[in-house]
N, C-alpha and C. Protein backbone atom coordinates (compact mmCIF):
# COMPACT_ATOMS: atom_id res chain seq x y z
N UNK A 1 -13.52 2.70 15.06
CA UNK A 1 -12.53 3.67 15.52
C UNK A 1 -11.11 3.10 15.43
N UNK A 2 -11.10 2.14 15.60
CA UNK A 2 -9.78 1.19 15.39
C UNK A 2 -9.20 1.05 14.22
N UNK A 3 -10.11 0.66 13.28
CA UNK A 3 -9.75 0.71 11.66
C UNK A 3 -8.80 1.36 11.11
N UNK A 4 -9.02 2.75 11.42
CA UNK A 4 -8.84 3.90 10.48
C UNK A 4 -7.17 3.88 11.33
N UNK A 5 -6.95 3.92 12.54
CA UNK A 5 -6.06 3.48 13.18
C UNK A 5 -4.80 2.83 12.44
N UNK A 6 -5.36 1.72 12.65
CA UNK A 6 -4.21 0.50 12.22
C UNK A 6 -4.12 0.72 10.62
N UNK A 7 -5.51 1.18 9.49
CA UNK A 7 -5.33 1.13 8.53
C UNK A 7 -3.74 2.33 7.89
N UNK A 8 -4.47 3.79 8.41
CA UNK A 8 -3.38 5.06 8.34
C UNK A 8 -1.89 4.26 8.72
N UNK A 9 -1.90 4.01 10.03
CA UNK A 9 -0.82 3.65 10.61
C UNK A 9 -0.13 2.92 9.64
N UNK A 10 -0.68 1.74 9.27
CA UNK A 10 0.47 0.74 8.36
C UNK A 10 0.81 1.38 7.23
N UNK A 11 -0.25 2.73 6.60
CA UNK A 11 0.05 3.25 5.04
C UNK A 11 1.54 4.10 5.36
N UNK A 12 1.13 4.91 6.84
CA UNK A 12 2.40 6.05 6.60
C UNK A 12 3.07 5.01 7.68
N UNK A 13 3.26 4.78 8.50
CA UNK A 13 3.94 4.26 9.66
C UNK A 13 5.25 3.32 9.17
N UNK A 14 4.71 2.85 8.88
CA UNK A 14 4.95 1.27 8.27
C UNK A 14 6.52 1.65 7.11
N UNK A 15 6.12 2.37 5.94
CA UNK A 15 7.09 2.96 5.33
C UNK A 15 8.23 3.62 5.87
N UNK A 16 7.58 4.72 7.07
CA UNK A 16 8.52 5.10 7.72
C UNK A 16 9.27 4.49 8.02
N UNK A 17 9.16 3.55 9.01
CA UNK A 17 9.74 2.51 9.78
C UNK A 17 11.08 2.10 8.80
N UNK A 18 10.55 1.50 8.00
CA UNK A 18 11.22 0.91 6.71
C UNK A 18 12.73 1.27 6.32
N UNK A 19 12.03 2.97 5.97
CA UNK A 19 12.93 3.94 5.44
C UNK A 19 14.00 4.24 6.69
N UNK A 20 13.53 4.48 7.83
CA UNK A 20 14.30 4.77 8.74
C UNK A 20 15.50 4.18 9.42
N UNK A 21 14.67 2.61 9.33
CA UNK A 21 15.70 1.46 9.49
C UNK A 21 17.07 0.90 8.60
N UNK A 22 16.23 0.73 6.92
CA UNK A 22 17.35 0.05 5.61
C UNK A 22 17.49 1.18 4.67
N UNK A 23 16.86 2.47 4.60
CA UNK A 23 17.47 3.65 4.08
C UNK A 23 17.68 4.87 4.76
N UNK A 24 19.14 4.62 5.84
CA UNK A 24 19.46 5.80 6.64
C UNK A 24 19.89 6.81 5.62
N UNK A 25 20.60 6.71 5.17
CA UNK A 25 21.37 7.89 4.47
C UNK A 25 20.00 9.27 2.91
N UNK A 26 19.17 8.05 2.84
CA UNK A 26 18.38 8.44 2.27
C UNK A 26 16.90 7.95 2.16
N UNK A 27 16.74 8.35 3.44
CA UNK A 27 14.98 7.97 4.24
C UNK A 27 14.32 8.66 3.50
N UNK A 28 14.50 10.06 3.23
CA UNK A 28 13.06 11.39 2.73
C UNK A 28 12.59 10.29 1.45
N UNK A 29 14.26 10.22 0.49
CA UNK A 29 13.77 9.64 -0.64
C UNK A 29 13.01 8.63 -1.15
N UNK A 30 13.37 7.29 -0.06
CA UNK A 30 12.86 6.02 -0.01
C UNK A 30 11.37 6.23 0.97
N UNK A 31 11.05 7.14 1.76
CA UNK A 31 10.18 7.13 2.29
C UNK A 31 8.77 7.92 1.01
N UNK A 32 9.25 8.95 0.36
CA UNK A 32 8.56 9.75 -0.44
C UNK A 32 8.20 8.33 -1.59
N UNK A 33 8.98 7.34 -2.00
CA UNK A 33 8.83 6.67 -3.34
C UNK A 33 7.54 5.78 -2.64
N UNK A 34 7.51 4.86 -1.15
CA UNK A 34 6.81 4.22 -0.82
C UNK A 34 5.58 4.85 -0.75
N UNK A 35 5.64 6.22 -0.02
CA UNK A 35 4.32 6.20 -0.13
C UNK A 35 3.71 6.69 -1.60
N UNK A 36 4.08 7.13 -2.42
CA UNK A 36 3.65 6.96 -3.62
C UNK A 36 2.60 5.39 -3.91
N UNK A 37 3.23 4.23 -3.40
CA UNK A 37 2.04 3.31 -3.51
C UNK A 37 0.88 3.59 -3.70
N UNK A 38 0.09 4.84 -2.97
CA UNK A 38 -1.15 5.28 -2.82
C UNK A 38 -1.46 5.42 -3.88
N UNK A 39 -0.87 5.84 -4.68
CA UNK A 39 -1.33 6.39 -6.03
C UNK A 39 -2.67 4.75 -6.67
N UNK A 40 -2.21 3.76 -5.94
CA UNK A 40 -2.97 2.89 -6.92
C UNK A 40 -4.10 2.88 -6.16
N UNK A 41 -4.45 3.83 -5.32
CA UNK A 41 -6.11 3.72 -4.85
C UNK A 41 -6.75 5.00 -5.40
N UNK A 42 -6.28 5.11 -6.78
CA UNK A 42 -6.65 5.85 -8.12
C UNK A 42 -7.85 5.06 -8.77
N UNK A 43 -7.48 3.96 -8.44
CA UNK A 43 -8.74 2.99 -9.17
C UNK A 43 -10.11 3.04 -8.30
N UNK A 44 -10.13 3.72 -7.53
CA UNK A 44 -11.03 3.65 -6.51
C UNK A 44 -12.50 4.89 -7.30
N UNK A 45 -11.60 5.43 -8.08
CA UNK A 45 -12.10 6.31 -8.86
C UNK A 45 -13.26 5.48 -9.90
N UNK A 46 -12.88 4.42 -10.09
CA UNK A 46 -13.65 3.60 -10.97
C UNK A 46 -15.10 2.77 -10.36
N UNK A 47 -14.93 3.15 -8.98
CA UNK A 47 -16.14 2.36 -8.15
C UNK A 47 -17.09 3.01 -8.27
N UNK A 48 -18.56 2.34 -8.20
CA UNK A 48 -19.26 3.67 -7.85
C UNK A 48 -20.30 2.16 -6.65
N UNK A 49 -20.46 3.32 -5.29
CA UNK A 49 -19.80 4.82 -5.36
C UNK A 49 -17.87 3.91 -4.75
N UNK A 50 -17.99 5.39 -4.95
CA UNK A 50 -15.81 5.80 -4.85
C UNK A 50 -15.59 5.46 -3.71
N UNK A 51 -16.51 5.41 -2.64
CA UNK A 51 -15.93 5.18 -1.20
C UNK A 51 -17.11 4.65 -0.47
N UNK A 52 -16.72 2.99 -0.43
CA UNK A 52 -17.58 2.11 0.31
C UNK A 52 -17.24 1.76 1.71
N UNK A 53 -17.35 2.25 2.93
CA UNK A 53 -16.25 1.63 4.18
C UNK A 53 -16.76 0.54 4.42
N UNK A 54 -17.82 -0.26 3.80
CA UNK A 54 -18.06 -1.24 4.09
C UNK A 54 -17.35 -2.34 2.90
N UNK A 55 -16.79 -2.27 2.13
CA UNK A 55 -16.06 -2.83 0.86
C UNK A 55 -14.81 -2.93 1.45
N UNK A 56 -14.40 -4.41 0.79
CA UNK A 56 -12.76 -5.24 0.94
C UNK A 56 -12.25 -4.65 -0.61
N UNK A 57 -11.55 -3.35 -0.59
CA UNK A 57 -10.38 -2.88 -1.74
C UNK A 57 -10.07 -4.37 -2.35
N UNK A 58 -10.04 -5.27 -1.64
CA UNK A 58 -8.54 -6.46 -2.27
C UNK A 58 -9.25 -7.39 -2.95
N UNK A 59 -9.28 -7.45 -4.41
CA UNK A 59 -9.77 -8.05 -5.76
C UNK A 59 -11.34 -7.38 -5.58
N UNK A 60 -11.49 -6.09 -5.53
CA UNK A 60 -12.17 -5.81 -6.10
C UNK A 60 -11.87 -4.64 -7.20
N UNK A 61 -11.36 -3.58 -6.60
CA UNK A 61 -10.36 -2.51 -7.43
C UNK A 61 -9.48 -3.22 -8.43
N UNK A 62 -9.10 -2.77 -9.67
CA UNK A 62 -8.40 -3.52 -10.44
C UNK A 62 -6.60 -3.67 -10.13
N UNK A 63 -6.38 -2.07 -9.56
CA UNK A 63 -4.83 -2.17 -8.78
C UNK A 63 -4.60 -2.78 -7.71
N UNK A 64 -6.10 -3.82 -7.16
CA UNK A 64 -5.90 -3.85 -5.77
C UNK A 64 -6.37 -6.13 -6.04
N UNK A 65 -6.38 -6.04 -7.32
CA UNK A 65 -6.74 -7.60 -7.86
C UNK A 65 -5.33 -8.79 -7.20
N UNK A 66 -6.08 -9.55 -7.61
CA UNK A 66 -4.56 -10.72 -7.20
C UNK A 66 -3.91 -10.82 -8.46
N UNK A 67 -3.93 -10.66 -9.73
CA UNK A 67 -3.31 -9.97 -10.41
C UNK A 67 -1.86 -9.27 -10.35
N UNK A 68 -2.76 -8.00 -9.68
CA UNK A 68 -1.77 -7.08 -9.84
C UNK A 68 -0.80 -7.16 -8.05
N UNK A 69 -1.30 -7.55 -7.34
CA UNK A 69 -0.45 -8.26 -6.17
C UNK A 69 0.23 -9.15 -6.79
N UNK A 70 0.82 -10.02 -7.39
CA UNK A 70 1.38 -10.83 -7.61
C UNK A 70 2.69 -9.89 -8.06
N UNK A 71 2.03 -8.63 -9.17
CA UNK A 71 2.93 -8.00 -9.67
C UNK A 71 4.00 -7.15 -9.02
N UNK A 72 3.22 -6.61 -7.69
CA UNK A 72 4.00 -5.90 -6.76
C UNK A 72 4.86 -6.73 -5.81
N UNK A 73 4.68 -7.74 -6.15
CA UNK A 73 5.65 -8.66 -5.19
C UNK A 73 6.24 -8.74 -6.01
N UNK A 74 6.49 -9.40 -7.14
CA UNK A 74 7.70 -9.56 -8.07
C UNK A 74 8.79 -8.23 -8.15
N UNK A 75 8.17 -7.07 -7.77
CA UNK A 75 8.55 -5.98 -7.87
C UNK A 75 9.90 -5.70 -6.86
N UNK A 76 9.26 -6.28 -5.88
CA UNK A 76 10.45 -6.21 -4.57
C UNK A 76 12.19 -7.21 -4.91
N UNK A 77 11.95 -7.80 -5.84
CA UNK A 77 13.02 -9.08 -6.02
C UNK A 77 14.21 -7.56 -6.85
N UNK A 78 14.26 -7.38 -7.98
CA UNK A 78 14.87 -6.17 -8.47
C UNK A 78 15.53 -5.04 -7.47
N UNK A 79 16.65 -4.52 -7.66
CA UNK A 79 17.23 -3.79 -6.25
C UNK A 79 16.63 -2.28 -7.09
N UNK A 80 16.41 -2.21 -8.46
CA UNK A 80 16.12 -0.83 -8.42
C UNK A 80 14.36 -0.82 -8.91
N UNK A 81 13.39 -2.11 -8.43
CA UNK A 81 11.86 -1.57 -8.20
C UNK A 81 11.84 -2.27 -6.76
N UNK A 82 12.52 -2.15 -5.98
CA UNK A 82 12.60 -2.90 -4.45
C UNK A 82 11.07 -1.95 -3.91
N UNK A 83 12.10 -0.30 -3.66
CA UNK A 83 10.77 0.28 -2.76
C UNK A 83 9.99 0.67 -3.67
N UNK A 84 9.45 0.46 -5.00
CA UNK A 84 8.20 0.58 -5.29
C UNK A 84 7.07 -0.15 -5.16
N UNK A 85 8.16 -1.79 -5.18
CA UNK A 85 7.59 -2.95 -4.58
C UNK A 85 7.06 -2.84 -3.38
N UNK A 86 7.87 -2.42 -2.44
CA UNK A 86 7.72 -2.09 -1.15
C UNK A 86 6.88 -1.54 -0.46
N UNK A 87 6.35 -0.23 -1.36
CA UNK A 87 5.54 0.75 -1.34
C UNK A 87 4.01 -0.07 -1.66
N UNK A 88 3.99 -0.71 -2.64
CA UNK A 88 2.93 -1.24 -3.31
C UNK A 88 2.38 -2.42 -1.95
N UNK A 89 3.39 -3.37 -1.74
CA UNK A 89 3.24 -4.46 -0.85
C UNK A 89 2.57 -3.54 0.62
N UNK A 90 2.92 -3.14 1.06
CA UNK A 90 3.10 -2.38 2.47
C UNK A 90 1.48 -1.72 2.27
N UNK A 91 0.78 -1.41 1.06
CA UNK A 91 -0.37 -0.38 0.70
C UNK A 91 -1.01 -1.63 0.99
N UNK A 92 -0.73 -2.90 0.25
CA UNK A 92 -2.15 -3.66 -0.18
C UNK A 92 -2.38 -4.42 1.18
N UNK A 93 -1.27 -4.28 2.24
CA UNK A 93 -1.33 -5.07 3.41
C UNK A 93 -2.01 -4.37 4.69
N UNK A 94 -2.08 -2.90 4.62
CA UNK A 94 -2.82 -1.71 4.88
C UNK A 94 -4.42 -2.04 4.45
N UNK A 95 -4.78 -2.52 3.13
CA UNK A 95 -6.02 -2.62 2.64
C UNK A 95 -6.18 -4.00 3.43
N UNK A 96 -5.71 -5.26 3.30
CA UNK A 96 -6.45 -6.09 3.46
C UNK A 96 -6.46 -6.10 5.36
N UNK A 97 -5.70 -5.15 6.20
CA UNK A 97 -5.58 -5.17 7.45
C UNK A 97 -7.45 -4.52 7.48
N UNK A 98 -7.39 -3.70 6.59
CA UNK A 98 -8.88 -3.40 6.55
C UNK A 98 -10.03 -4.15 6.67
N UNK A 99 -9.63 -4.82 5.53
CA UNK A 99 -11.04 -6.11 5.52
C UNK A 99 -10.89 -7.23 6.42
N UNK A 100 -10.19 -7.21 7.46
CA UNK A 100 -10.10 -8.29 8.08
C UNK A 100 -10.39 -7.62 9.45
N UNK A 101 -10.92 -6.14 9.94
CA UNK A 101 -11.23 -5.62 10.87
C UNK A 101 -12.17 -5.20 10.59
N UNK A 102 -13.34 -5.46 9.30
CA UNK A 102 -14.61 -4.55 9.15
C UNK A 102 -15.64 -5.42 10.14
């Protein structure tokens, strides 16, 4: 019951926060780009099955590999892939808050 909690919370919460705090003038926008992150639990599509609640997302999904974390951090250094970085970082920290409460 907790999971789903803290997991939701950090996906939308977390961004909010973000946006609300270092993009006043334009929160909707910076808040709408972060959560776009989600988009990379598209790969989830590739599992079978698609939805394990007992499965750690983090290096098993291919958007969700150490790989491609490495990539979304590099992402944040750039001022114009900051919040995609942001978005991406903030998702995979949501996932692994997961596997560390199953």
């Amino acid at each position: 019951m907790f999971q789903p909690i803290v997991h939701y919370g950090i996906h939308f919460g977390v961004p909010l926060i973000v946006a609300l705090v270092f993009y006043k003038k334009n929160w909707i926008k910076a808040y709408v780009i972060m959560i776009m992150g989600m988009l990379i639990d598209l790969d989830h599509l590739l599992a079978n099955p698609m939805f394990d609640p007992n499965r750690c997302s983090i290096n098993f999904h291919p958007l969700h590999s150490y790989y491609a974390i490495v990539i979304y951090i590099l992402l944040l250094i750039p001022k114009k892939t900051r919040l995609i970085g942001l978005g991406l970082v903030i998702h995979i920290i949501a996932d692994l808050a997961d596997c560390t409460l199953m």
